[in-house]
Protein backbone atom coordinates (compact mmCIF):
# COMPACT_ATOMS: atom_id res chain seq x y z
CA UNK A 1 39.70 8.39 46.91
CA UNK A 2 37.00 10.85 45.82
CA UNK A 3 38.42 11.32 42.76
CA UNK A 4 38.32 7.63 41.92
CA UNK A 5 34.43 7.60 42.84
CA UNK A 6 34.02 10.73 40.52
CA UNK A 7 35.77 8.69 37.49
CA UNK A 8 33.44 5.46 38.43
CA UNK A 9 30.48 7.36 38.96
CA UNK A 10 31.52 9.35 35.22
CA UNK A 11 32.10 5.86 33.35
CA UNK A 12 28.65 4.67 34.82
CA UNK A 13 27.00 7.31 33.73
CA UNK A 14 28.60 7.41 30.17
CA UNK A 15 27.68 3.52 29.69
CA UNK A 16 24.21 4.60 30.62
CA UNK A 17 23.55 6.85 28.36
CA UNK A 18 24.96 4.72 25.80
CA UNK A 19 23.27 1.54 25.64
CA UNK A 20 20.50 4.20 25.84
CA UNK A 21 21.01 5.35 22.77
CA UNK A 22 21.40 1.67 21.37
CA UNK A 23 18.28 0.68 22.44
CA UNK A 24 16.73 3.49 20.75
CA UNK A 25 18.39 3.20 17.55
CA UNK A 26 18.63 -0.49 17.60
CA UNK A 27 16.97 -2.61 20.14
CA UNK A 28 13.24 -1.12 20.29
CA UNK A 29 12.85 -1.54 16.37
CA UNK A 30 13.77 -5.69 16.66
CA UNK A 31 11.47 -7.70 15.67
CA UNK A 32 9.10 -5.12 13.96
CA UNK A 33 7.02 -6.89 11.14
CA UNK A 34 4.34 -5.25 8.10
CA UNK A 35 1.26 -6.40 9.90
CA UNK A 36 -1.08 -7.83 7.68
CA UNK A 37 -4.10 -7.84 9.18
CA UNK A 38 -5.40 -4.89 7.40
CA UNK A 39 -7.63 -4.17 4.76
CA UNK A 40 -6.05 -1.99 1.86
CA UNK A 41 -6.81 -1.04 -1.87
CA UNK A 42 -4.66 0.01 -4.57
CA UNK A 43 -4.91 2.93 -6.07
CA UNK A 44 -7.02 1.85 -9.08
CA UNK A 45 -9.26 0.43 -6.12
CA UNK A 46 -7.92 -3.69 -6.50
CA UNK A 47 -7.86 -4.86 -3.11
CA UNK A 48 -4.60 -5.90 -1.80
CA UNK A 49 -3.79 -8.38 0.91
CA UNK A 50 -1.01 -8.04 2.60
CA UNK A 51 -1.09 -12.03 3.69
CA UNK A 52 -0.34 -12.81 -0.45
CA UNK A 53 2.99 -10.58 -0.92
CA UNK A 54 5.57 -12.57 -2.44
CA UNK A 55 8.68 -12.59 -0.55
CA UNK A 56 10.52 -9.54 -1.80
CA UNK A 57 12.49 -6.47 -0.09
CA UNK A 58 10.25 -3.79 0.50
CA UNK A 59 10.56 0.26 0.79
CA UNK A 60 7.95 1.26 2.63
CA UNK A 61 7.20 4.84 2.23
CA UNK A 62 4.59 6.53 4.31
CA UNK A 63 2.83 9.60 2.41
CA UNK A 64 0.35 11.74 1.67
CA UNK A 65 -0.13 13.81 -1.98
CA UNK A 66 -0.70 17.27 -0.34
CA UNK A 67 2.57 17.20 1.77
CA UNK A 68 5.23 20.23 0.82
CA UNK A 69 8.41 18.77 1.19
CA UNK A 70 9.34 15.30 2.97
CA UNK A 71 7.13 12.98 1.48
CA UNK A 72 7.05 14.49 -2.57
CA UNK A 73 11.03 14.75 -2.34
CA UNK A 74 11.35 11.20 -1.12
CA UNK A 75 8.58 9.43 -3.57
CA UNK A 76 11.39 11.73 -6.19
CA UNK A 77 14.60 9.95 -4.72
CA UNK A 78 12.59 6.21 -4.90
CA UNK A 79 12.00 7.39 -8.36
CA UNK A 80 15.55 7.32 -9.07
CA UNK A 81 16.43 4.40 -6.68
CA UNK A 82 14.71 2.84 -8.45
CA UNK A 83 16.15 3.08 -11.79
CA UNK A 84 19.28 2.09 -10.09
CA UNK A 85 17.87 -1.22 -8.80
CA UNK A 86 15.97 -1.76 -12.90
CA UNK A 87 20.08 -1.36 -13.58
CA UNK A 88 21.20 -4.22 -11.26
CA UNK A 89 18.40 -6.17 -12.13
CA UNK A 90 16.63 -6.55 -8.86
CA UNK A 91 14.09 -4.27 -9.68
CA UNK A 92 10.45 -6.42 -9.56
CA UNK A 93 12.23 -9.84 -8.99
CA UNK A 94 13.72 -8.92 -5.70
CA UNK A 95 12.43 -5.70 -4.79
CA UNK A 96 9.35 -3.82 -4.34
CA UNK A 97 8.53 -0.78 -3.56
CA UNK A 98 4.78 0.42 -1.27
CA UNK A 99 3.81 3.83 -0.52
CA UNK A 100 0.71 4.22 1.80
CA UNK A 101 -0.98 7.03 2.10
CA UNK A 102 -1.04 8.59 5.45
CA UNK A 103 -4.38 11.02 4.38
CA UNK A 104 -7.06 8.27 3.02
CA UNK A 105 -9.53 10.74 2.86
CA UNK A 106 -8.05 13.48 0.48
CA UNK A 107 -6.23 10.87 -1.40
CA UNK A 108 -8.82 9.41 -3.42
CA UNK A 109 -7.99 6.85 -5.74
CA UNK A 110 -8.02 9.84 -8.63
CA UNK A 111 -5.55 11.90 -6.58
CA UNK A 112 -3.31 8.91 -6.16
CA UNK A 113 -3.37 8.01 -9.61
CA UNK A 114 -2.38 11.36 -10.90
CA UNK A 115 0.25 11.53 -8.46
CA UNK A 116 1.61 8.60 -9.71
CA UNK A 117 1.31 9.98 -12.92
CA UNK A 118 3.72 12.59 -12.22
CA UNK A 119 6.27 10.12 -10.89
CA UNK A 120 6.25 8.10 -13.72
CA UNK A 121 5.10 4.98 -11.57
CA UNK A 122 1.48 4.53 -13.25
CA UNK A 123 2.33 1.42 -15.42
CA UNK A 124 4.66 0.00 -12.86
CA UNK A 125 3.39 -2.95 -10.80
CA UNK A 126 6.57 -2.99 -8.45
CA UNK A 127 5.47 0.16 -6.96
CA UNK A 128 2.29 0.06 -5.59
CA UNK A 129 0.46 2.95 -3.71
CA UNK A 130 -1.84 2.05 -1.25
CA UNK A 131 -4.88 3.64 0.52
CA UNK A 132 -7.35 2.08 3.39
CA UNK A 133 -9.51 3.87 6.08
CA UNK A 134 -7.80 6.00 8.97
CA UNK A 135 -7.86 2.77 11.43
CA UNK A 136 -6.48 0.75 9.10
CA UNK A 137 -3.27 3.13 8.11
CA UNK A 138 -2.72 3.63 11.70
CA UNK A 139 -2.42 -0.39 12.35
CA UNK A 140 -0.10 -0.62 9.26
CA UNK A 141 1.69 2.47 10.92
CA UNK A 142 1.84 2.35 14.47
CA UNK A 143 4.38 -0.80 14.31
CA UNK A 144 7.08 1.43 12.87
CA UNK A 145 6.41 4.34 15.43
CA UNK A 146 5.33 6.30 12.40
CA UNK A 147 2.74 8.76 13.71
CA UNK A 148 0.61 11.03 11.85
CA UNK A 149 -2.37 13.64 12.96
CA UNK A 150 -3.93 16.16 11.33
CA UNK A 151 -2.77 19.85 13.27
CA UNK A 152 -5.81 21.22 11.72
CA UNK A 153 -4.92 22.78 8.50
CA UNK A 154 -4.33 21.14 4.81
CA UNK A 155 -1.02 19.73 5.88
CA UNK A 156 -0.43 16.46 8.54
CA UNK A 157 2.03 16.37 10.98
CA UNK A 158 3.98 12.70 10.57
CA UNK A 159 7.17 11.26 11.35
CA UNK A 160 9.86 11.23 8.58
CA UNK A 161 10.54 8.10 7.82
CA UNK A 162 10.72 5.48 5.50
CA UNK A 163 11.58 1.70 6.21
CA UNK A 164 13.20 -1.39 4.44
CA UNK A 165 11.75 -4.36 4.89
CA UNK A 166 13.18 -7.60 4.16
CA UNK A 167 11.61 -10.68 2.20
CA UNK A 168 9.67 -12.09 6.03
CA UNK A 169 8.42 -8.74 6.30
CA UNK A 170 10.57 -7.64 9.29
CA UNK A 171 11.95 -4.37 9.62
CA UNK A 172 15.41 -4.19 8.60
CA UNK A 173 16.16 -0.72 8.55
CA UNK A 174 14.72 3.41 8.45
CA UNK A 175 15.74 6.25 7.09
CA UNK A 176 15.61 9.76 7.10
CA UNK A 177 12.70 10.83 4.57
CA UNK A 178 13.72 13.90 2.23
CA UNK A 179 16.78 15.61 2.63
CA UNK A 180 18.00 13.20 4.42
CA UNK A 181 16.72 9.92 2.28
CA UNK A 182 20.21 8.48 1.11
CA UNK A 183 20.09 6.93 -1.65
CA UNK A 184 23.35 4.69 -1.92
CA UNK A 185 22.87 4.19 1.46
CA UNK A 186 19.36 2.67 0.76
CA UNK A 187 20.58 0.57 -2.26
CA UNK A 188 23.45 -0.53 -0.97
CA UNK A 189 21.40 -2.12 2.30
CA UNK A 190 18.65 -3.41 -0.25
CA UNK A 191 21.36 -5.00 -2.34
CA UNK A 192 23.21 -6.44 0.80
CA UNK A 193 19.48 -8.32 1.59
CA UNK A 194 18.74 -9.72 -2.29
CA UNK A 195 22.26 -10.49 -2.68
């Protein structure tokens, strides 16, 4: 009899945990949307509203120009995501591409633009970079659970993320940012939504 109660209590327990770990990866990010009540500028300092996108897929990349390793080996791997998506023909029709700064104040509208520059994403109007004041990032942010704080050197501490969004502005899906930034797993979600 005890031993039944020990294989209940065990099954309980392991159902638990895993709905757990569904709501986490699954569940809590429902229904997350771009908020657009924000004031942003481009980097050549055009204003951009957020309540005039056209309705496109979205990789939303959260960055900053001074960071080591996530964010410059991600904005890389978009680079080349993005040639893939030029290939299919998707590219600008279907699908754009925003990276927001996550350091406002460092990232000038210069730094940005150089940046850019050595991405190869200065003439490109599919991929914009964006820049507002702290307050304003963090609203754009704090939807998607993307945190970032300055630990008190040059570098920020952030979450490493980046997020697909779909053509309502909802979050779709996130991924890993460097290393772990997939990209045929990327494209083939992207080309799943335009498709």
């Amino acid at each position: 009899m005890r031993k039944k109660w020990y294989i209940v209590f065990i099954s309980l327990l392991i159902i638990g945990i895993g709905l757990g770990i569904a709501y986490v990866e699954f569940w809590r990010d429902a229904g997350v949307k771009l908020p657009t009540d924000v004031e942003m500028t481009t980097a050549y300092g055009e204003a951009y509203d957020l309540t005039e996108m056209d309705e496109k897929v979205r990789i939303v990349e959260f960055m900053y120009t001074k960071c080591p390793d996530v964010c410059p080996l991600t904005t890389q791997r978009m680079m080349h995501l993005k040639d893939q998506f030029q290939k299919a023909g998707v590219y600008g029709d279907k699908v754009e591409f925003l990276s927001i700064t996550i350091d406002p104040e460092n990232d000038t509208e210069k730094v940005l633009q150089n940046y850019m520059k050595v991405y190869e994403t200065e003439n490109d109007e599919n991929w914009t970079f964006l820049r507002g004041s702290v307050e304003d990032t963090k609203k754009l942010a704090d939807p998607f659970r993307f945190l970032f704080k300055d630990n008190g050197t040059d570098y920020l501490v952030h979450t490493s993320y980046t997020y697909l969004i779909d053509e309502d502005n909802y979050l779709v899906a996130k991924y890993p940012m460097g290393e772990g930034f997939e990209k045929d797993r990327v494209y083939n979600d992207v080309m799943k939504l335009v498709n």
